[in-house]
C-alpha atoms as a PDB file:
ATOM      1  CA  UNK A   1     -17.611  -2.280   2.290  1.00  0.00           C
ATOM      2  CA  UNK A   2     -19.185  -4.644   4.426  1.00  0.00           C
ATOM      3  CA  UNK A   3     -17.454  -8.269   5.756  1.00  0.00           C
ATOM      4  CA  UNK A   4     -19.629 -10.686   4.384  1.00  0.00           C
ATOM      5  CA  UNK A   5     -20.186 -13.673   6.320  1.00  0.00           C
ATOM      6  CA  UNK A   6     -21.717 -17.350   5.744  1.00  0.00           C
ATOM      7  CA  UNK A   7     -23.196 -19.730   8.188  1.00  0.00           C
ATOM      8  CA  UNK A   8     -22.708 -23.296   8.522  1.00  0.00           C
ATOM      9  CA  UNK A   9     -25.330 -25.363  10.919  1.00  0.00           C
ATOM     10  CA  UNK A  10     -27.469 -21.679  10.566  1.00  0.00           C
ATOM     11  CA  UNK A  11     -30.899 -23.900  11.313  1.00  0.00           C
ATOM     12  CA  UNK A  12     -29.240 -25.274  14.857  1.00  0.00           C
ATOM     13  CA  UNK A  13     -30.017 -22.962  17.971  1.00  0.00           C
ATOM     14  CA  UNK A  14     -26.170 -21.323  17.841  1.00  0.00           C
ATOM     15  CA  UNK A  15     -26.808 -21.162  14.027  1.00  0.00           C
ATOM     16  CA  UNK A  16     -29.739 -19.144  14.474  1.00  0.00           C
ATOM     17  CA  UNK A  17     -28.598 -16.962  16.784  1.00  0.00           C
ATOM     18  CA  UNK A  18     -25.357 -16.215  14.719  1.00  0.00           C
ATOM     19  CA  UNK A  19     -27.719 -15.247  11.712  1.00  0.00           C
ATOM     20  CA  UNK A  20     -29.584 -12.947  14.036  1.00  0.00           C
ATOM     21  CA  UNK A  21     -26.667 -11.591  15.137  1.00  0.00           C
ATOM     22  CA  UNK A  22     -24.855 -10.827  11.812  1.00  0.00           C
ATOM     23  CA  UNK A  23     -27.801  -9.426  10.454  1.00  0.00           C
ATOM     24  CA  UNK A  24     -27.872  -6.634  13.279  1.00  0.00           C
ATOM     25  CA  UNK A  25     -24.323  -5.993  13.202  1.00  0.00           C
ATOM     26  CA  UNK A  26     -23.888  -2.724  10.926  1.00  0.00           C
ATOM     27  CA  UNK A  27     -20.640  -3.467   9.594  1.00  0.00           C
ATOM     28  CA  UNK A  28     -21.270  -7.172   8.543  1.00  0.00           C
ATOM     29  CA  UNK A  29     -23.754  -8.909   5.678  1.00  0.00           C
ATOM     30  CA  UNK A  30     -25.205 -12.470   5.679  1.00  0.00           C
ATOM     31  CA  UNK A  31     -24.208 -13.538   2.290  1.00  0.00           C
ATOM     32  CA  UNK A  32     -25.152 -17.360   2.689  1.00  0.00           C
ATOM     33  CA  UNK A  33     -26.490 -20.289   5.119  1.00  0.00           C
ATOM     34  CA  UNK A  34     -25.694 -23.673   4.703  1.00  0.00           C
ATOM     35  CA  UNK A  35     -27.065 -26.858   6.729  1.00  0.00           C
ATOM     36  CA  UNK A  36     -27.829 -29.678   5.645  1.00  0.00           C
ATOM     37  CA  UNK A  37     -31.760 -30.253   6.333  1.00  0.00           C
ATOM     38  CA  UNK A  38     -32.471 -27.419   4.255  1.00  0.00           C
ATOM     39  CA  UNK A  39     -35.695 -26.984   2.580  1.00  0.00           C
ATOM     40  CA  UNK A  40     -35.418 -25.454  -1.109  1.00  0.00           C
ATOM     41  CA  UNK A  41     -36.440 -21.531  -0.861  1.00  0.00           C
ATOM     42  CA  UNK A  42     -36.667 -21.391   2.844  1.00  0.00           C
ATOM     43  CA  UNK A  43     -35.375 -17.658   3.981  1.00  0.00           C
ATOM     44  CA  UNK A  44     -32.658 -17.775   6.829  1.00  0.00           C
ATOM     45  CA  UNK A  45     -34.049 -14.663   8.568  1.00  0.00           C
ATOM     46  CA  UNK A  46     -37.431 -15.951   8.238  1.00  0.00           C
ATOM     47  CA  UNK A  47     -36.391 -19.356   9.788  1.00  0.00           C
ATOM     48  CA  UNK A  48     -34.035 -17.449  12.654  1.00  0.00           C
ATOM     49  CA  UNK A  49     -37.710 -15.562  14.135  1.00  0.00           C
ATOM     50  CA  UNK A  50     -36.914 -12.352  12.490  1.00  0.00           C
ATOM     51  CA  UNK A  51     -37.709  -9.933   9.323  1.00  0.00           C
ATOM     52  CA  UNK A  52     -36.858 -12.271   5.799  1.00  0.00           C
ATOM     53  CA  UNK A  53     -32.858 -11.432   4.271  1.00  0.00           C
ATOM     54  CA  UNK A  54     -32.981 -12.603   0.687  1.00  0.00           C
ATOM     55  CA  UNK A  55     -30.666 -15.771   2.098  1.00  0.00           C
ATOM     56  CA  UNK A  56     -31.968 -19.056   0.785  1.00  0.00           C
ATOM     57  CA  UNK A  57     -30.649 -21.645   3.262  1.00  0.00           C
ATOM     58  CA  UNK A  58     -28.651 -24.192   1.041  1.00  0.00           C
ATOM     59  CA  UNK A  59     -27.637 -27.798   1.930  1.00  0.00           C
ATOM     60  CA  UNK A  60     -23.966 -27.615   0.379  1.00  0.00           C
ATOM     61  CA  UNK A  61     -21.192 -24.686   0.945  1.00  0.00           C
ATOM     62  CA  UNK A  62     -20.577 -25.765  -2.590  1.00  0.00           C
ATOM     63  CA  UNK A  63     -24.366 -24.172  -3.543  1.00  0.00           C
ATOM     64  CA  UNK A  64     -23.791 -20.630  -1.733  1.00  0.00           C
ATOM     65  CA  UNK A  65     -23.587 -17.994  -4.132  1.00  0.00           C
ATOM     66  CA  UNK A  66     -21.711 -17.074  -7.206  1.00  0.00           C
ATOM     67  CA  UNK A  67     -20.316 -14.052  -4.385  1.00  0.00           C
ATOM     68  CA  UNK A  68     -17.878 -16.226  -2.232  1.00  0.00           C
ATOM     69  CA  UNK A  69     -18.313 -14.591   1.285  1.00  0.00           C
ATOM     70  CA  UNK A  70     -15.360 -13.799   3.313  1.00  0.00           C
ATOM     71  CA  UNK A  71     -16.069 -15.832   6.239  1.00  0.00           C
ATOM     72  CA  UNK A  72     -17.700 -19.108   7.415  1.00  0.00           C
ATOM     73  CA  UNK A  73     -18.645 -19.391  11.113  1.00  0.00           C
ATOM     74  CA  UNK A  74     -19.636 -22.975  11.290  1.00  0.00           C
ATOM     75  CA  UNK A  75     -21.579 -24.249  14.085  1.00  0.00           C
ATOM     76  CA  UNK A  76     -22.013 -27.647  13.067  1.00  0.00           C
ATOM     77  CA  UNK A  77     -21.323 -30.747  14.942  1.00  0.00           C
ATOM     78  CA  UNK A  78     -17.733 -32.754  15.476  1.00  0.00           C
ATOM     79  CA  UNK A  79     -18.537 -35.244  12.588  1.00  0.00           C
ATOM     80  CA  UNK A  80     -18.670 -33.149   9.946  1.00  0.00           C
ATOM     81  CA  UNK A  81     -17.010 -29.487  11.057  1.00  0.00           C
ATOM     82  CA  UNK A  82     -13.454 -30.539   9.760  1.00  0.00           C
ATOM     83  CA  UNK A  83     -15.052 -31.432   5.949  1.00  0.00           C
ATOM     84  CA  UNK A  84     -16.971 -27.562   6.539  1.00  0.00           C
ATOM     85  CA  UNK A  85     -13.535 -26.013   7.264  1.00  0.00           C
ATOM     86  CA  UNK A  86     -11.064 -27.610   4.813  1.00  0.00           C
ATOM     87  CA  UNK A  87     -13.561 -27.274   2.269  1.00  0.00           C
ATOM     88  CA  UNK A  88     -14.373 -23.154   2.926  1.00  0.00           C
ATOM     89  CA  UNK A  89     -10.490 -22.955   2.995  1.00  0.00           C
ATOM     90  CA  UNK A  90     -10.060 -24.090  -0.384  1.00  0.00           C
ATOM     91  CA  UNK A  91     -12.554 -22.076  -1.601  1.00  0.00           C
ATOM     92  CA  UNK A  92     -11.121 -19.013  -0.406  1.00  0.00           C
ATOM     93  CA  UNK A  93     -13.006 -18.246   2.920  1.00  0.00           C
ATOM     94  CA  UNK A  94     -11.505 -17.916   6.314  1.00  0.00           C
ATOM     95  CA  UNK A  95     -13.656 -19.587   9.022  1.00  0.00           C
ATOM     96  CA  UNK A  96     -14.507 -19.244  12.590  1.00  0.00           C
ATOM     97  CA  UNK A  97     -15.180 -22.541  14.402  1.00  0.00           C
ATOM     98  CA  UNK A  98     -17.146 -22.441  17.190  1.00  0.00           C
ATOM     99  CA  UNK A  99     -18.006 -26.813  16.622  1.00  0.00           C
ATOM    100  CA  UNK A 100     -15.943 -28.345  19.785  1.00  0.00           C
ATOM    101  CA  UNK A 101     -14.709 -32.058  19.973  1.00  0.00           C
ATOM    102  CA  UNK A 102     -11.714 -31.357  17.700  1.00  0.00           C
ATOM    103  CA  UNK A 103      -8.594 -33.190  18.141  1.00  0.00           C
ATOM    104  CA  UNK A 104      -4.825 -31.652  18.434  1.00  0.00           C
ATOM    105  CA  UNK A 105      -4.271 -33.145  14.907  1.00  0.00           C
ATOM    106  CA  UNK A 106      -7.450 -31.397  13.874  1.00  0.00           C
ATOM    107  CA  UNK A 107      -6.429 -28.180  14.633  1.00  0.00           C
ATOM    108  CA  UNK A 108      -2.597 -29.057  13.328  1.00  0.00           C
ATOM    109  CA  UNK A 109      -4.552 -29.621   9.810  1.00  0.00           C
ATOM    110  CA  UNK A 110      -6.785 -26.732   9.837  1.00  0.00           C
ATOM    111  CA  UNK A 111      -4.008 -24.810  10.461  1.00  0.00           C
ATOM    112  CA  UNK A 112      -1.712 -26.203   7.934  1.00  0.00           C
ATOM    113  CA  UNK A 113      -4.909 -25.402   5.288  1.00  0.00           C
ATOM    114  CA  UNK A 114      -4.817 -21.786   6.346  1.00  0.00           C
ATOM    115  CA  UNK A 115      -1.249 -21.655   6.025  1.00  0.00           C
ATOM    116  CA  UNK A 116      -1.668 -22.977   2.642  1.00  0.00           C
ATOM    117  CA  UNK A 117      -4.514 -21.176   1.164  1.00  0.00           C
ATOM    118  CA  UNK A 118      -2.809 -17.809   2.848  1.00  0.00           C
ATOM    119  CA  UNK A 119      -6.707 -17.308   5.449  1.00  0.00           C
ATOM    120  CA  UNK A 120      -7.355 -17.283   8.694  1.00  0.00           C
ATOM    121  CA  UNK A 121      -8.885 -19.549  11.116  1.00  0.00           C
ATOM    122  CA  UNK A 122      -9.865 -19.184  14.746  1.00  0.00           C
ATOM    123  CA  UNK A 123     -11.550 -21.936  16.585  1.00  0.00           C
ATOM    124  CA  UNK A 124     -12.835 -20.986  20.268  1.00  0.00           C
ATOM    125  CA  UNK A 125     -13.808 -23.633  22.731  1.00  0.00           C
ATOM    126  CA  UNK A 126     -16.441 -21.223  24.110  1.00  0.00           C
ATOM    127  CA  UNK A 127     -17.137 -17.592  22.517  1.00  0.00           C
ATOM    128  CA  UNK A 128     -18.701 -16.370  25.898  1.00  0.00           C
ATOM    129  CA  UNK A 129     -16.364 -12.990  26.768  1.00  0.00           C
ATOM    130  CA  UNK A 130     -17.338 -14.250  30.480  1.00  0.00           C
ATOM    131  CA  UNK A 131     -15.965 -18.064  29.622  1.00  0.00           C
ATOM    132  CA  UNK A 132     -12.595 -16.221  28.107  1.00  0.00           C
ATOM    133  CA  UNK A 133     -12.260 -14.582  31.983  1.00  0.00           C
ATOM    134  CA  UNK A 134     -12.963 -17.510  33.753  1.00  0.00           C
ATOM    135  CA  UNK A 135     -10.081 -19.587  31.920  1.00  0.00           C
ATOM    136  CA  UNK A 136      -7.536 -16.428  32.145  1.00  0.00           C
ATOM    137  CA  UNK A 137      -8.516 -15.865  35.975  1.00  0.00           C
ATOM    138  CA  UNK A 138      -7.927 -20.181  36.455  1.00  0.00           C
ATOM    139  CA  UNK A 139      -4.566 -19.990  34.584  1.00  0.00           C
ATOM    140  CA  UNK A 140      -3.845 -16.958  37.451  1.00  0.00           C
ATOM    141  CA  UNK A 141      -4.792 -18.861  39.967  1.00  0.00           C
ATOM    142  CA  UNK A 142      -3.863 -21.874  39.091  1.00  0.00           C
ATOM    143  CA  UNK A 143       0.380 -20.193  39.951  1.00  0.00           C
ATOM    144  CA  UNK A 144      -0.958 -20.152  43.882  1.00  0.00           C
ATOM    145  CA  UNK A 145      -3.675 -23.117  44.294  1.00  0.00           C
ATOM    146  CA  UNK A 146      -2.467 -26.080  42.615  1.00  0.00           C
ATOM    147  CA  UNK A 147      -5.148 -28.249  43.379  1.00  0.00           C
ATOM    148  CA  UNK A 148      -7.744 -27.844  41.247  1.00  0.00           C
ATOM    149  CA  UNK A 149     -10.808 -29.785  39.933  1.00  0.00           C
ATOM    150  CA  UNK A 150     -13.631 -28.679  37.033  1.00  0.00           C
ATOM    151  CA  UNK A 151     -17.142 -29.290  37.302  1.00  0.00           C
ATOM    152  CA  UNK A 152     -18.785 -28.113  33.475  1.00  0.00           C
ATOM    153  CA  UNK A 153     -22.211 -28.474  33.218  1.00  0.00           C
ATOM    154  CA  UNK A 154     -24.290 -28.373  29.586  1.00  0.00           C
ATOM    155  CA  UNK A 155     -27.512 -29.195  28.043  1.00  0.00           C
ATOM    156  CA  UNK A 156     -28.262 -32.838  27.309  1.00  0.00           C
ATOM    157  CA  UNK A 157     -27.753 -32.981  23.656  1.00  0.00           C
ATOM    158  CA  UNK A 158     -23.802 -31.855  23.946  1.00  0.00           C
ATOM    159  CA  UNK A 159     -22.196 -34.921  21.905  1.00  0.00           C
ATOM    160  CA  UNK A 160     -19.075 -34.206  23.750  1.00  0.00           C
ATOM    161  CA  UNK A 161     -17.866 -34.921  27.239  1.00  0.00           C
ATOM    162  CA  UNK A 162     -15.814 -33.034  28.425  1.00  0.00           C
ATOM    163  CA  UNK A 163     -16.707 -29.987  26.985  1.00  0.00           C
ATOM    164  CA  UNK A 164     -13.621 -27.871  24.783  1.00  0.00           C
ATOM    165  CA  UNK A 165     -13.880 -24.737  27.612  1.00  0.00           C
ATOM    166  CA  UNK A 166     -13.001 -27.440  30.212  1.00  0.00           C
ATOM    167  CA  UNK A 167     -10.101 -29.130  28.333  1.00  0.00           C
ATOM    168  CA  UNK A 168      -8.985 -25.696  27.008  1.00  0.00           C
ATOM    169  CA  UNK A 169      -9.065 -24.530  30.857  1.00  0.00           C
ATOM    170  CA  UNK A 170      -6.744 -27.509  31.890  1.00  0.00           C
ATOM    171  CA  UNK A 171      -4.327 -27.013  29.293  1.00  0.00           C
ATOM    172  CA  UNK A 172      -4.255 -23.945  30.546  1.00  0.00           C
ATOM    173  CA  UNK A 173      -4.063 -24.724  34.284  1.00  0.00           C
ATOM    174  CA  UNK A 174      -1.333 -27.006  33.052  1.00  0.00           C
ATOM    175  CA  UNK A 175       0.741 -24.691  31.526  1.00  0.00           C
ATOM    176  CA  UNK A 176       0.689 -22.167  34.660  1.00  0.00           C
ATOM    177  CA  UNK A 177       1.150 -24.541  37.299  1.00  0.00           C
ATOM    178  CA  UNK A 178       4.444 -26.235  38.616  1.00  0.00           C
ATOM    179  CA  UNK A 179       4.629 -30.396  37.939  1.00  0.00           C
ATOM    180  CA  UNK A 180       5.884 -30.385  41.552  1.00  0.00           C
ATOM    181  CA  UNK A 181       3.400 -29.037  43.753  1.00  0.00           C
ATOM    182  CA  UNK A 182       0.291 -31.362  42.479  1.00  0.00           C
ATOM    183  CA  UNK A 183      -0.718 -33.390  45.183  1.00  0.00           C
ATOM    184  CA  UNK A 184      -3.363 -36.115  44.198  1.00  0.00           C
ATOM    185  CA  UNK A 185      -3.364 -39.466  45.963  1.00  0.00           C
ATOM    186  CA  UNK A 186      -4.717 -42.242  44.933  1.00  0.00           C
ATOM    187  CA  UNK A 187      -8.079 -43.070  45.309  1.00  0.00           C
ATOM    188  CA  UNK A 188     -10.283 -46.309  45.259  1.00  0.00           C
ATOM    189  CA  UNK A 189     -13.119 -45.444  43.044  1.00  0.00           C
ATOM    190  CA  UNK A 190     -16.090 -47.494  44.480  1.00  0.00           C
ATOM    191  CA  UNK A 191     -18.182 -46.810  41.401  1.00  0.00           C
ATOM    192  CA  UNK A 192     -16.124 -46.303  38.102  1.00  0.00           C
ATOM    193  CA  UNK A 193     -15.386 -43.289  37.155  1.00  0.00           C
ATOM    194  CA  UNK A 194     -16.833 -41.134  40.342  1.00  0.00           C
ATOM    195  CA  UNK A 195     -13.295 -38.983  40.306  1.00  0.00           C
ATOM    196  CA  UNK A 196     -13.921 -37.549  36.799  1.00  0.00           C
ATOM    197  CA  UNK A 197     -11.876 -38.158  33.837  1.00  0.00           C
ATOM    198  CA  UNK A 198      -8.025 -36.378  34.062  1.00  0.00           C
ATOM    199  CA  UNK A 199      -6.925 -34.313  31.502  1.00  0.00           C
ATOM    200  CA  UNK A 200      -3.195 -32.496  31.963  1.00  0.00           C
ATOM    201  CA  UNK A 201      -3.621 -33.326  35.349  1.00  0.00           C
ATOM    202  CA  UNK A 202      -6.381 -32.423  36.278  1.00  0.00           C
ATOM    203  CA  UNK A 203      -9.774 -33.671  37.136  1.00  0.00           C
ATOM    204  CA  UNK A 204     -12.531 -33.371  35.161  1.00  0.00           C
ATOM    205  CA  UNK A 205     -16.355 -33.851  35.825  1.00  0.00           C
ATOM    206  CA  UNK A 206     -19.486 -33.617  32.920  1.00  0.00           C
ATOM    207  CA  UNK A 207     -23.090 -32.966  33.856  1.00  0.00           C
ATOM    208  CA  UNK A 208     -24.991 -33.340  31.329  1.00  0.00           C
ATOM    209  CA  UNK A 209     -29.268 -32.703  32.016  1.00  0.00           C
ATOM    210  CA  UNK A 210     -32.050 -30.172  30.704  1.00  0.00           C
ATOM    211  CA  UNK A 211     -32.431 -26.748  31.665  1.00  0.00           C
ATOM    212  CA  UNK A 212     -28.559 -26.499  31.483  1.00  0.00           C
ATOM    213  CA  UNK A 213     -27.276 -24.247  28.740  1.00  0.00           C
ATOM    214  CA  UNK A 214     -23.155 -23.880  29.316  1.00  0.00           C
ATOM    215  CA  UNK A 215     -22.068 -23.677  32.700  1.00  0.00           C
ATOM    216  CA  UNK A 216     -18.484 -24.106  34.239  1.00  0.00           C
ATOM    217  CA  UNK A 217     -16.794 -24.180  37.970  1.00  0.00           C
ATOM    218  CA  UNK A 218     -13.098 -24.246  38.451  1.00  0.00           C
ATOM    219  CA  UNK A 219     -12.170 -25.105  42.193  1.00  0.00           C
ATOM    220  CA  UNK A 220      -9.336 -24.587  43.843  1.00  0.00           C
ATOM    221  CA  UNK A 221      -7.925 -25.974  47.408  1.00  0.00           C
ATOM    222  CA  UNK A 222      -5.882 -24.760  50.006  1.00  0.00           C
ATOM    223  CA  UNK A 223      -5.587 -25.880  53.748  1.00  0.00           C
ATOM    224  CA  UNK A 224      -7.928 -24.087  55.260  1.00  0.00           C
ATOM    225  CA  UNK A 225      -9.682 -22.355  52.093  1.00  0.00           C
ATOM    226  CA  UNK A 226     -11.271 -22.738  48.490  1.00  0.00           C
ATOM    227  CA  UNK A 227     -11.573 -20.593  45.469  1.00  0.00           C
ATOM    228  CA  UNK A 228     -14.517 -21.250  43.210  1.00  0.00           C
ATOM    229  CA  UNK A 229     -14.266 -19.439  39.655  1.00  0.00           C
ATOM    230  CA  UNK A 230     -17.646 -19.773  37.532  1.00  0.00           C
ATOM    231  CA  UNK A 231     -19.243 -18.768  34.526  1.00  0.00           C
ATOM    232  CA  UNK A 232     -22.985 -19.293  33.535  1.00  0.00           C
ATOM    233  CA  UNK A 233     -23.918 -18.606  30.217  1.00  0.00           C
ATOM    234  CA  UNK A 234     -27.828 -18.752  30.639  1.00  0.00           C
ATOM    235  CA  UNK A 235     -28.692 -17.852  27.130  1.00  0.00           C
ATOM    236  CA  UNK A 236     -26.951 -18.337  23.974  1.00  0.00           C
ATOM    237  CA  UNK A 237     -27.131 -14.551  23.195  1.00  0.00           C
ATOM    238  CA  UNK A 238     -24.071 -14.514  25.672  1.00  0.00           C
ATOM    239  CA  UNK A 239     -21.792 -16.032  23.060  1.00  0.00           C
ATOM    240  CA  UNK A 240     -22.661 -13.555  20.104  1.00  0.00           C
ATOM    241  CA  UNK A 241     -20.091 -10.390  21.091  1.00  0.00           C
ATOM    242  CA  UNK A 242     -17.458 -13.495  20.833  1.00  0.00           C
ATOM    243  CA  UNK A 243     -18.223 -14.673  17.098  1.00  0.00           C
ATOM    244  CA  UNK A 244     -18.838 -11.298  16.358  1.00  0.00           C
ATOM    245  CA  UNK A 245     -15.296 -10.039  16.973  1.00  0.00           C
ATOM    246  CA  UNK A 246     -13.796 -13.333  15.529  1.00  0.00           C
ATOM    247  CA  UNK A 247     -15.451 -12.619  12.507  1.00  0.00           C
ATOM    248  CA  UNK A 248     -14.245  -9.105  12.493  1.00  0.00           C
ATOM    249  CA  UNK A 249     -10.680 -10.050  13.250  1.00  0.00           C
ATOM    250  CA  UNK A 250      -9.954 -13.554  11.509  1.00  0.00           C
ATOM    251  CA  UNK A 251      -8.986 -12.638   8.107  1.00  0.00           C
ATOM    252  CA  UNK A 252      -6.414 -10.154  10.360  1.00  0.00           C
ATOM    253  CA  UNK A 253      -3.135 -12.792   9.911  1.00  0.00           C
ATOM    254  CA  UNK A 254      -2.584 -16.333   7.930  1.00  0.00           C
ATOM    255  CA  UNK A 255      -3.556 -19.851  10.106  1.00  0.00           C
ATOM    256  CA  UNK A 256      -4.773 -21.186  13.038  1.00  0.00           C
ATOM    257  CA  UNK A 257      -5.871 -18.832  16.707  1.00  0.00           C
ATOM    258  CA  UNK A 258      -7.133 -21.306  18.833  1.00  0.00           C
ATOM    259  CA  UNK A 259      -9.060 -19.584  21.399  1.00  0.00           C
ATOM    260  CA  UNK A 260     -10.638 -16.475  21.764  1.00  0.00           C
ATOM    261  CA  UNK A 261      -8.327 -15.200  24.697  1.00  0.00           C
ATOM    262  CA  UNK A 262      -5.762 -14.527  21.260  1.00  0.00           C
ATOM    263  CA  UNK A 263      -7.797 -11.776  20.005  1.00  0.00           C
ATOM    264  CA  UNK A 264      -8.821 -10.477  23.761  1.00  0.00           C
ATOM    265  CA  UNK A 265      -6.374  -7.675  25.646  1.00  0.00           C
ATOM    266  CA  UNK A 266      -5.132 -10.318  28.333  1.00  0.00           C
END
């Protein structure tokens, strides 16, 4: 039998592209599609570019149909993703979250929601298998060259700043590195702001223009020598193997994974 799957935010661009990607996926059916400028009778596939599903696109999760589907992916925005999940989880649907901008006490509730409504939930900063890498390979690195800045670069309609792969990184960087050997002095900031914003310790820069789609740089200093680790993502195809295999593994245990690295060999 296949997992069936909803999607919340389906007529956004990583909406879209999750449709298009569940409905190729052999082992997985597009039971529903929720967002919330939906016109009555409008077919998801049709609206996604491809061949029409028999999925009305809905403007409520409460509308989907009478057959609950096992699992929301919402892709929504930060101001409404944590009504999409606590609401899915109470109906009886694990979710995948791909939505950034959520807070620690976010996450503490979503998980607490899982816990109590025995589902899963995974929420990924960034679902690119590529992005996953980069992060892992910083947190390495991170053991040897303790200085380290982040440059993350995105198209100009991101709401957030900084972006969840670059916070998720510097927790990470955090975590590996010792408190001892960081080594930033202080610095007069002619213009406001030129250094970045910190975050565990770290510097943290935002570009934010067209023609960008997700892009990330982790530097790292050493007298005498650098390390640059970077991921483009250059098309938001590059993010689909990611939601795919959270759908596939999220009703797998009971509460919150919070990034993808948790269901990756690493």
């Amino acid at each position: 039998m296949s997992l069936t799957v909803a999607v919340c935010g389906a007529l956004g661009r990583m909406g879209k592209e999750v449709v298009k990607a569940i409905a190729q996926a052999p082992d997985l059916e597009l039971a529903g599609a929720v967002d919330r400028s939906a016109q009555e009778g409008l077919d998801i596939g049709k609206a996604a570019g491809i061949e029409p599903l028999g999925v009305s696109v809905v403007s409520d999760l409460e509308l989907l149909s009478s057959r609950l589907p096992d699992v929301l992916v919402d892709f929504t925005e930060p101001a409404s993703v944590m009504a999409n999940a606590l609401r899915a989880l109470g109906m009886g649907m694990h979710v995948v979250i791909g939505t950034t901008g959520l807070s620690q006490g976010d996450l503490a509730q979503i998980d607490e929601a899982a816990r109590a409504a025995n589902k899963g939930a995974v929420v990924a900063p960034n679902f690119a298998i590529g992005a996953v890498l980069m992060m892992h390979f910083s947190a390495q690195a991170a053991k040897y060259f303790p200085n380290v800045e982040i440059i993350e670069l995105h198209h100009e309609q991101k709401k957030d700043a900084p972006s969840g792969t670059a916070i998720k990184t510097a927790e990470m960087i955090g975590a590996a590195r010792s408190e001892s050997s960081l080594n930033y002095p202080d610095v007069e900031e002619s213009v406001p702001g030129a250094r970045g914003g910190s975050f565990a310790g770290v510097h943290v820069h935002s570009v934010r223009l067209p023609g960008f789609i997700a892009h990330q740089e982790v530097i790292f200093g050493l007298p005498g020598q650098t390390l640059t680790i970077r991921h483009d993502s250059t098309s938001r195809e590059s993010f689909m193997p990611g939601v795919l295999l959270a759908v596939r593994e999220v009703a797998a245990g009971t509460g919150l994974i919070y990034g993808l690295e948790n269901l990756m060999d690493l």
